[in-house]
Protein backbone atom coordinates (compact mmCIF):
# COMPACT_ATOMS: atom_id res chain seq x y z
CA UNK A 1 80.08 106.20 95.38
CA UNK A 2 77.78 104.88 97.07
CA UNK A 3 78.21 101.61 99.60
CA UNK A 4 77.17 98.79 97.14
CA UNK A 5 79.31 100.15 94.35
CA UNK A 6 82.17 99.88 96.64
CA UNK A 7 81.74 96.42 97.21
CA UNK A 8 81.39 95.50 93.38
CA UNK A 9 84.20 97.45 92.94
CA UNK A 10 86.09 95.34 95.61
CA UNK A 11 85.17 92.65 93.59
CA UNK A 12 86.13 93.27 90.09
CA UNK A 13 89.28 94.03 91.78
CA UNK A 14 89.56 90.44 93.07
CA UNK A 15 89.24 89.41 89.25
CA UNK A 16 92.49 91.43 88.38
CA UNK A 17 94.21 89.89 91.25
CA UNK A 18 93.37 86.35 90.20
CA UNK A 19 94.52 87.13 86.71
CA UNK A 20 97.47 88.14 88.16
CA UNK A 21 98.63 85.56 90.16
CA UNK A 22 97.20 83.27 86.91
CA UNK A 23 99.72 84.94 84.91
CA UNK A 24 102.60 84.69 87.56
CA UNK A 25 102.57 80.60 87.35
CA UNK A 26 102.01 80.72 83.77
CA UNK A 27 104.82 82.33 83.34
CA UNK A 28 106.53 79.92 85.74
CA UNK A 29 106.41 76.94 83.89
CA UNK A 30 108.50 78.92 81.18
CA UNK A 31 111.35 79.58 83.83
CA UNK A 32 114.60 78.19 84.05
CA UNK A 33 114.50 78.35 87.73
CA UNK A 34 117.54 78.94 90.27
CA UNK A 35 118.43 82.10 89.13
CA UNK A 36 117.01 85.20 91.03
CA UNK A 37 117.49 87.41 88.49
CA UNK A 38 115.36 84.96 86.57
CA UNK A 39 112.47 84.83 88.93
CA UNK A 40 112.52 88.58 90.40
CA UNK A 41 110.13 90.05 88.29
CA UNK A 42 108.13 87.53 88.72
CA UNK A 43 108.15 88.09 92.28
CA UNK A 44 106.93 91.59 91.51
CA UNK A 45 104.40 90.86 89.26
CA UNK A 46 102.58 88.59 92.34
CA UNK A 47 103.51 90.84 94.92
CA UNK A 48 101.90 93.74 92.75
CA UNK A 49 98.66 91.05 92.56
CA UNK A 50 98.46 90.33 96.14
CA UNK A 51 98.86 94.14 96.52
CA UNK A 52 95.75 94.93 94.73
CA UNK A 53 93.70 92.48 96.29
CA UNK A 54 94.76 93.82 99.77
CA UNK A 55 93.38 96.64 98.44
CA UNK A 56 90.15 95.01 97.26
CA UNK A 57 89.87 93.36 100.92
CA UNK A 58 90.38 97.14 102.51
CA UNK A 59 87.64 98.54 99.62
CA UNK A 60 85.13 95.94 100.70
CA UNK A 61 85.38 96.45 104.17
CA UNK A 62 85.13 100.24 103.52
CA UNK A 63 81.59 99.25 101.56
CA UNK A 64 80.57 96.94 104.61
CA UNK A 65 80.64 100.00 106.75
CA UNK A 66 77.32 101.49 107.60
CA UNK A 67 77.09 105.09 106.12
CA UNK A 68 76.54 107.12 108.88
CA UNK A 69 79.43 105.32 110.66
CA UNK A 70 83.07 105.39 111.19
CA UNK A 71 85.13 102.55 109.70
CA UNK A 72 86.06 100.71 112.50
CA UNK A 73 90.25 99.82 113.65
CA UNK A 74 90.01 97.29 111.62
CA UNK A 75 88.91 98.75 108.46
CA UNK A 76 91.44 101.51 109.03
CA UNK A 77 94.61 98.94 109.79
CA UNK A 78 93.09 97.34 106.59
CA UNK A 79 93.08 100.59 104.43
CA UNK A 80 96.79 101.60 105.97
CA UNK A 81 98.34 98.46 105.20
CA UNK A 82 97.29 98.52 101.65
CA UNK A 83 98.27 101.56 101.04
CA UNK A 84 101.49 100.66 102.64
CA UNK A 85 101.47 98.12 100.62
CA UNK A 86 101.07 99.14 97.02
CA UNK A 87 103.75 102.34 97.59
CA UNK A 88 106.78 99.21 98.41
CA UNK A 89 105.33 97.20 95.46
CA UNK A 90 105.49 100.42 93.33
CA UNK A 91 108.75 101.27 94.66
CA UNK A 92 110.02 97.73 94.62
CA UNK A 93 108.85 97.29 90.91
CA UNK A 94 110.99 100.69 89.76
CA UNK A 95 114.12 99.81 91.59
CA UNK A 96 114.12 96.16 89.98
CA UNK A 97 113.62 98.15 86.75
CA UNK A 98 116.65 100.08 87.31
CA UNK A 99 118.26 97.36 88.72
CA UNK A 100 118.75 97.87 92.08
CA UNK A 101 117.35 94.58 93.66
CA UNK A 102 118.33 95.95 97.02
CA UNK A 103 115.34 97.70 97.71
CA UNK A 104 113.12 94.19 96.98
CA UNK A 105 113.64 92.60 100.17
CA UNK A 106 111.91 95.55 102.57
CA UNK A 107 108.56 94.74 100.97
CA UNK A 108 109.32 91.05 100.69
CA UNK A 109 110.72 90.75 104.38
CA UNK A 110 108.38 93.40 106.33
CA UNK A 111 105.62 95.30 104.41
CA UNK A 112 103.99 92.23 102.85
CA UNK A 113 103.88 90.09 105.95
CA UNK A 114 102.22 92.73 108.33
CA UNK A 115 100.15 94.24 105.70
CA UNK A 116 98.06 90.56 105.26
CA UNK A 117 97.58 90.87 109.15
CA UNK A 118 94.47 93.16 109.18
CA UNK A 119 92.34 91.33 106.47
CA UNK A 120 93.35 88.07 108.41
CA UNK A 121 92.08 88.95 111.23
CA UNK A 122 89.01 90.28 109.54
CA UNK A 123 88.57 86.48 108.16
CA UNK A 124 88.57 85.75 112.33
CA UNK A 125 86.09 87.75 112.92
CA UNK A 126 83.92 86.40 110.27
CA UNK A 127 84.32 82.21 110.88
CA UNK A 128 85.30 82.63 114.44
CA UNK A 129 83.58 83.00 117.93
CA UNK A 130 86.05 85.54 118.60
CA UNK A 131 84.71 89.12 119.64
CA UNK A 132 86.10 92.75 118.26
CA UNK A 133 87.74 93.58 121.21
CA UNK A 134 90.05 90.17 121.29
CA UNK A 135 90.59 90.93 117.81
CA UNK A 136 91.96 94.28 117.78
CA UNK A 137 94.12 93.62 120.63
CA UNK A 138 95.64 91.04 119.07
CA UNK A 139 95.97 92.64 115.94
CA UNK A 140 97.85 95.62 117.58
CA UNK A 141 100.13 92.92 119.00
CA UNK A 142 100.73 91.30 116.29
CA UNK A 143 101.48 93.76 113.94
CA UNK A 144 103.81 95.22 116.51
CA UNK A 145 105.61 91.63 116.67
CA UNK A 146 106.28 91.76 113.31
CA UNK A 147 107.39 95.22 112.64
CA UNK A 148 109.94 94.46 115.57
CA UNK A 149 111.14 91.39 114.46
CA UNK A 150 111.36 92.04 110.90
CA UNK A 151 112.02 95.42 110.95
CA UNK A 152 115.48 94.14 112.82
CA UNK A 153 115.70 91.52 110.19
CA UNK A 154 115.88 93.83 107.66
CA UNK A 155 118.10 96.69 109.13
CA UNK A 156 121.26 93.35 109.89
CA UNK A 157 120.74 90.68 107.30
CA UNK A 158 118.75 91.79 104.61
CA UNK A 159 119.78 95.43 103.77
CA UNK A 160 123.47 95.39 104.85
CA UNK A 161 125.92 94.83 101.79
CA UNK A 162 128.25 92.09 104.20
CA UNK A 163 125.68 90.73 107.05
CA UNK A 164 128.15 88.78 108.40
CA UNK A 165 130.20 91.51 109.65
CA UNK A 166 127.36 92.04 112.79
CA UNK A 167 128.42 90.12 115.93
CA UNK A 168 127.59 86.95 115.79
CA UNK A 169 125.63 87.04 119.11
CA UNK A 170 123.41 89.72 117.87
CA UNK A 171 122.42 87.95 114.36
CA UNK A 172 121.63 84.60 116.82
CA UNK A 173 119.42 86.54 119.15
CA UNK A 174 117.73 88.62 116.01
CA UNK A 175 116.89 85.11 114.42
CA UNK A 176 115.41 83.36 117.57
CA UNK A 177 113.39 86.11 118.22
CA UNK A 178 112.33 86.48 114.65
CA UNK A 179 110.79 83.19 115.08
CA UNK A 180 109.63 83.26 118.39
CA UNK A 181 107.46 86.63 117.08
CA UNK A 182 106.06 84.35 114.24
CA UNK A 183 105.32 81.52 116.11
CA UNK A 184 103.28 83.98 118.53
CA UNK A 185 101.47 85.39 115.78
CA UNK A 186 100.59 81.55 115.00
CA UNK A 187 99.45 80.70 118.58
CA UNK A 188 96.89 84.25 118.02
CA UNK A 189 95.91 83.10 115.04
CA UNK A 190 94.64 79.72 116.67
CA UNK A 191 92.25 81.18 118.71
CA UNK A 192 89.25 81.74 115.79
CA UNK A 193 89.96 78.24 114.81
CA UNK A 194 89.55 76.49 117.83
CA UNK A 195 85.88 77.89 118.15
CA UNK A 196 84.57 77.93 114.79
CA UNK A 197 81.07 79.56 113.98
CA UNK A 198 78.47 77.95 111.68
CA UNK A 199 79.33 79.30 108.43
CA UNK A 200 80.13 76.78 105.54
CA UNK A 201 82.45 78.97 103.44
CA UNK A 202 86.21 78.34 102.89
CA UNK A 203 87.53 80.96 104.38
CA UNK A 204 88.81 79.79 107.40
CA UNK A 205 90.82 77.17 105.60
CA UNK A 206 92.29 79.39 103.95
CA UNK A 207 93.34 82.00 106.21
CA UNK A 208 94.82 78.61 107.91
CA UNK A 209 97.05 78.23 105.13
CA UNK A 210 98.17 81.90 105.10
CA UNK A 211 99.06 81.45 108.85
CA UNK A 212 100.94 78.63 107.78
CA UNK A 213 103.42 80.36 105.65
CA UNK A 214 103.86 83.08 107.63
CA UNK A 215 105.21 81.00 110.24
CA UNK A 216 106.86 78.71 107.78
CA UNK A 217 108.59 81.84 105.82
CA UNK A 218 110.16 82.90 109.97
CA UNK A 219 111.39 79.19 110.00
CA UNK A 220 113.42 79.29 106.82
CA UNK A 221 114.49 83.55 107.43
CA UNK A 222 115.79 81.53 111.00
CA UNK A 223 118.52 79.84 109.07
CA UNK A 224 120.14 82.88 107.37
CA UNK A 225 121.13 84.81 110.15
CA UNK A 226 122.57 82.57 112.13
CA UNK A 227 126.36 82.06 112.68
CA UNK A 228 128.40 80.12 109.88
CA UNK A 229 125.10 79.23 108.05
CA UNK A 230 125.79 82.61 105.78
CA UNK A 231 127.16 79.98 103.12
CA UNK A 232 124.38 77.47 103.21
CA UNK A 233 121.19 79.86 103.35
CA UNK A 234 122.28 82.31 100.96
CA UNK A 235 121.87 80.09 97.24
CA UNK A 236 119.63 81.41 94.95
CA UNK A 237 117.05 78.28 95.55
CA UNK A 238 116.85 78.84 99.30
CA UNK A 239 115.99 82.26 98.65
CA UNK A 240 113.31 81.87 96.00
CA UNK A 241 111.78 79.24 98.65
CA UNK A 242 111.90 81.92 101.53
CA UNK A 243 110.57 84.46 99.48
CA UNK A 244 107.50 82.27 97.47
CA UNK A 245 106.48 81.00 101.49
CA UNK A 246 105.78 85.14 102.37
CA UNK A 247 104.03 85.40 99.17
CA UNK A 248 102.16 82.14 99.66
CA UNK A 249 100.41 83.97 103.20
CA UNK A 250 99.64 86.64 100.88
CA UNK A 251 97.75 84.37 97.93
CA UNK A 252 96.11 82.47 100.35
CA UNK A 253 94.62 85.34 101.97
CA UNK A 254 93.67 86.65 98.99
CA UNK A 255 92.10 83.88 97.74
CA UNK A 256 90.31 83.42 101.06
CA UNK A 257 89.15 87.15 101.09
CA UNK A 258 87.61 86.04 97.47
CA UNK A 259 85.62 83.33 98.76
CA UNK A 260 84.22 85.53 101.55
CA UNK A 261 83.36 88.53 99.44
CA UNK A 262 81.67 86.61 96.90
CA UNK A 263 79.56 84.47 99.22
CA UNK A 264 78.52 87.83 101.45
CA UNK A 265 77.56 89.42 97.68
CA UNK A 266 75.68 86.30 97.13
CA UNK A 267 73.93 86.44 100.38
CA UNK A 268 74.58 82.49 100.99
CA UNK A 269 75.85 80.67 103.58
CA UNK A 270 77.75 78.33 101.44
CA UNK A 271 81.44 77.43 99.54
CA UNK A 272 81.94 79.68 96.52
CA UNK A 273 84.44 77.91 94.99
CA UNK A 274 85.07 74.50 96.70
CA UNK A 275 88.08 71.85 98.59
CA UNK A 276 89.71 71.13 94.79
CA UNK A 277 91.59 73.74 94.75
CA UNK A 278 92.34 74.64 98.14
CA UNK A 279 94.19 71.70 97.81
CA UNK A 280 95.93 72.22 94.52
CA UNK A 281 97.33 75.25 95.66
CA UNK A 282 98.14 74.31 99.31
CA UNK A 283 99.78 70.65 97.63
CA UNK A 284 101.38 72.99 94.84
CA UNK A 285 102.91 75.57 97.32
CA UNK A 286 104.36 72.53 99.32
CA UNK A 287 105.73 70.81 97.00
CA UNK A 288 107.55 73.82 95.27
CA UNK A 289 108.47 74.53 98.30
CA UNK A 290 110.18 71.12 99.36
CA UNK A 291 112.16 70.87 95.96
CA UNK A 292 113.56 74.21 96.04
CA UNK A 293 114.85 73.82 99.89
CA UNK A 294 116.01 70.24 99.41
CA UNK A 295 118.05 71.40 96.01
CA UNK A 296 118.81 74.65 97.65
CA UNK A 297 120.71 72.48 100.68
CA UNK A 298 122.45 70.20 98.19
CA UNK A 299 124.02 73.02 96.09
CA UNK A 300 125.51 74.90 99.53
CA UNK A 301 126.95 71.49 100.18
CA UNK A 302 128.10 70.91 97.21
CA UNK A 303 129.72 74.60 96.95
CA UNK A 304 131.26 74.06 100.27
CA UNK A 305 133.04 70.46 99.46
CA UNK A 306 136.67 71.66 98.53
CA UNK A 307 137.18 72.24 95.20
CA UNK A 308 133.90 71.31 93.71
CA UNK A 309 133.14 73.21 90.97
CA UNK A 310 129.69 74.93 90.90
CA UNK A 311 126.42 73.25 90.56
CA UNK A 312 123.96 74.22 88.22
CA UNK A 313 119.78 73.30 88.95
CA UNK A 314 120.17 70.66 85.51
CA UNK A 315 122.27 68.95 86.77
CA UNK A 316 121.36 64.93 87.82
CA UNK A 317 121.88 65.03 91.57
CA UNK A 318 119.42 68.29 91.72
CA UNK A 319 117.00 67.29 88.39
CA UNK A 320 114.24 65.27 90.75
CA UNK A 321 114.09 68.33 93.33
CA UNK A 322 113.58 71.16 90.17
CA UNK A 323 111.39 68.17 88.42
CA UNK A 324 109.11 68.96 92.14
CA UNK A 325 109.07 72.10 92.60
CA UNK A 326 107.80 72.67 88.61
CA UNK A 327 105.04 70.25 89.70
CA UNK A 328 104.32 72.44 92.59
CA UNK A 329 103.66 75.07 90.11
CA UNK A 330 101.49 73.18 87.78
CA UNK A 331 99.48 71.87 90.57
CA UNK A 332 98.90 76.12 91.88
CA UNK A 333 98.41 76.91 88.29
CA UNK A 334 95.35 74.46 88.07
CA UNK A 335 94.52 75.09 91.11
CA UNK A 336 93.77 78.62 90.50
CA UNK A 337 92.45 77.93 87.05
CA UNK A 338 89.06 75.90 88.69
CA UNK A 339 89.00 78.65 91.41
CA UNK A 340 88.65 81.34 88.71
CA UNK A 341 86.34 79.15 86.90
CA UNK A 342 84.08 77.82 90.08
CA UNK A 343 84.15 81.60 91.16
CA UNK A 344 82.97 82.57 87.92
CA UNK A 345 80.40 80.20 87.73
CA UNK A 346 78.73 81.20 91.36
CA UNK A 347 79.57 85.11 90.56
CA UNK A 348 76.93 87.56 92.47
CA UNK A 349 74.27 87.83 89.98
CA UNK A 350 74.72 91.80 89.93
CA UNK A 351 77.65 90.64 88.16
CA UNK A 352 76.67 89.12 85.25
């Protein structure tokens, strides 16, 4: 196949994602909400979506590659984490199936975050003054942040039947340094946008937004861990929020990689698909985001006053905070219904 083919292919790809993660909202305005049962394989059918446009981003970059040359680290971390990531989606999605949700959280906690790492630092590389050798350094060290950090996260709160049975003292330290790890990743991630290049694309927004959640998602996996907040971080709503904020890195990423691909295929140094909705989705994500947390904290509050029966999301004290967070996902579902259209409409013309 030759190089160009690849990069259609990368492309076309990027389609099937955005239907995808189309599909995932649409879906959302018909949920319930507040019950994970209710919302898991939902969370597999976007993680599966973000999975295969990691693996567009990794094709692409494959394409960009000169033929008589090796891919460079980056291409290769690209390649590796996709593959890395569409095994835990595929393993994920069976052991939802067969209802074993235990195996969910891996991908959700470690696999997903690291495995957007590579592409978004090949967004760096593209908007910022930042050169290949700054970038693969701090690529290795973030990566290696993460897999540390997480990695721990998952082997004492999120695979263990009874967390709460680690030392207390261990769970504290694993949760500050969980965020410290994140919040390093952020200050890297600064760098490109501090010395922009000249390039009028979207992008860099983007991968801004991605960065964002990551560090966000570290901030509310902070909570869980920690002593005699087991209770309080453990609802149903808190959880949905901590796992839509990893997913959100991943969608904005993708949609990022989508605006760069297209304008490279176009050969123009301009915005594919415009500011509307960047901000749709970015308003969207927050405000989902916000309800589900602030109803999230009221139920554990509510469960822990003595003898208070439990509290369901219909109820009047948590209606307002479920009434935002289904806004949130009308505002991403537009959102990404005048991206697909504006990135229709300013397709490569090999497309058409």
């Amino acid at each position: 196949m030759s190089r160009n083919a690849l990069k259609m292919a990368a492309y076309r790809l990027l389609w099937i994602t955005l239907a995808g993660l189309i599909l995932h909202f649409a879906l959302g305005l018909t949920s319930v909400g507040g019950n994970v049962v209710e919302w898991l394989p939902r969370s597999v059918l976007m993680t599966a979506a973000i999975a295969v446009g990691l693996s567009a981003g990794s094709l692409y970059l494959l394409g960009a590659t000169a033929p008589t040359a090796r891919p460079d680290r980056l291409t290769r971390w690209a390649i590796l984490a996709a593959a890395a990531s569409i095994v835990s989606v595929t393993v994920s999605m069976f052991s939802v199936l067969g209802g074993r949700e235990s195996v969910a959280p891996f991908h959700l906690t470690l696999v997903l975050p690291v495995s957007v790492l590579p592409l978004l630092y090949w967004l760096y590389r593209r908007f910022g003054n930042v050169s290949t050798a700054w970038a693969e350094s701090s690529l290795a060290a973030a990566v290696l942040l993460l897999v540390v950090s997480r990695g721990l996260r998952v082997l004492l709160v999120a695979l263990p039947p009874d967390f709460e049975t680690v030392p207390p003292t261990l769970r504290t330290l694993v949760a500050l340094f969980s965020l410290a790890c994140a919040l390093i990743v952020g200050a890297h991630g600064m760098a490109p946008h501090a010395d922009r290049g000249t390039d009028r694309l979207l992008s860099a927004p983007w991968a801004a937004a991605a960065l964002l959640w990551l560090v966000l998602a570290a901030c509310l996996e902070t909570l869980l861990p920690l002593p005699g907040m087991a209770s309080w971080a453990c609802g149903p709503l808190l959880e949905e929020a901590r796992v839509a904020a990893v997913q959100w890195a991943g969608l904005a990423l993708v949609l990022g990689l989508a605006n760069q691909v297209a304008a490279e295929l176009r050969g123009e140094n301009r915005r594919v698909t415009g500011w509307i909705p960047f901000w749709l989705v970015l308003a969207g994500s927050l405000l989902h985001a916000a309800g589900r947390v602030i109803a999230g904290l009221l139920s554990a509050y509510h469960a822990a006053l003595p003898g208070a029966p439990p509290m369901a999301e219909g109820q009047t004290l948590l209606a307002p905070f479920a009434g935002m967070a289904q806004t949130g996902v009308v505002l991403i579902l537009v959102g990404l219904l005048v991206f697909a259209v504006s990135y229709y409409w300013r397709r490569p013309r090999s497309t058409a």
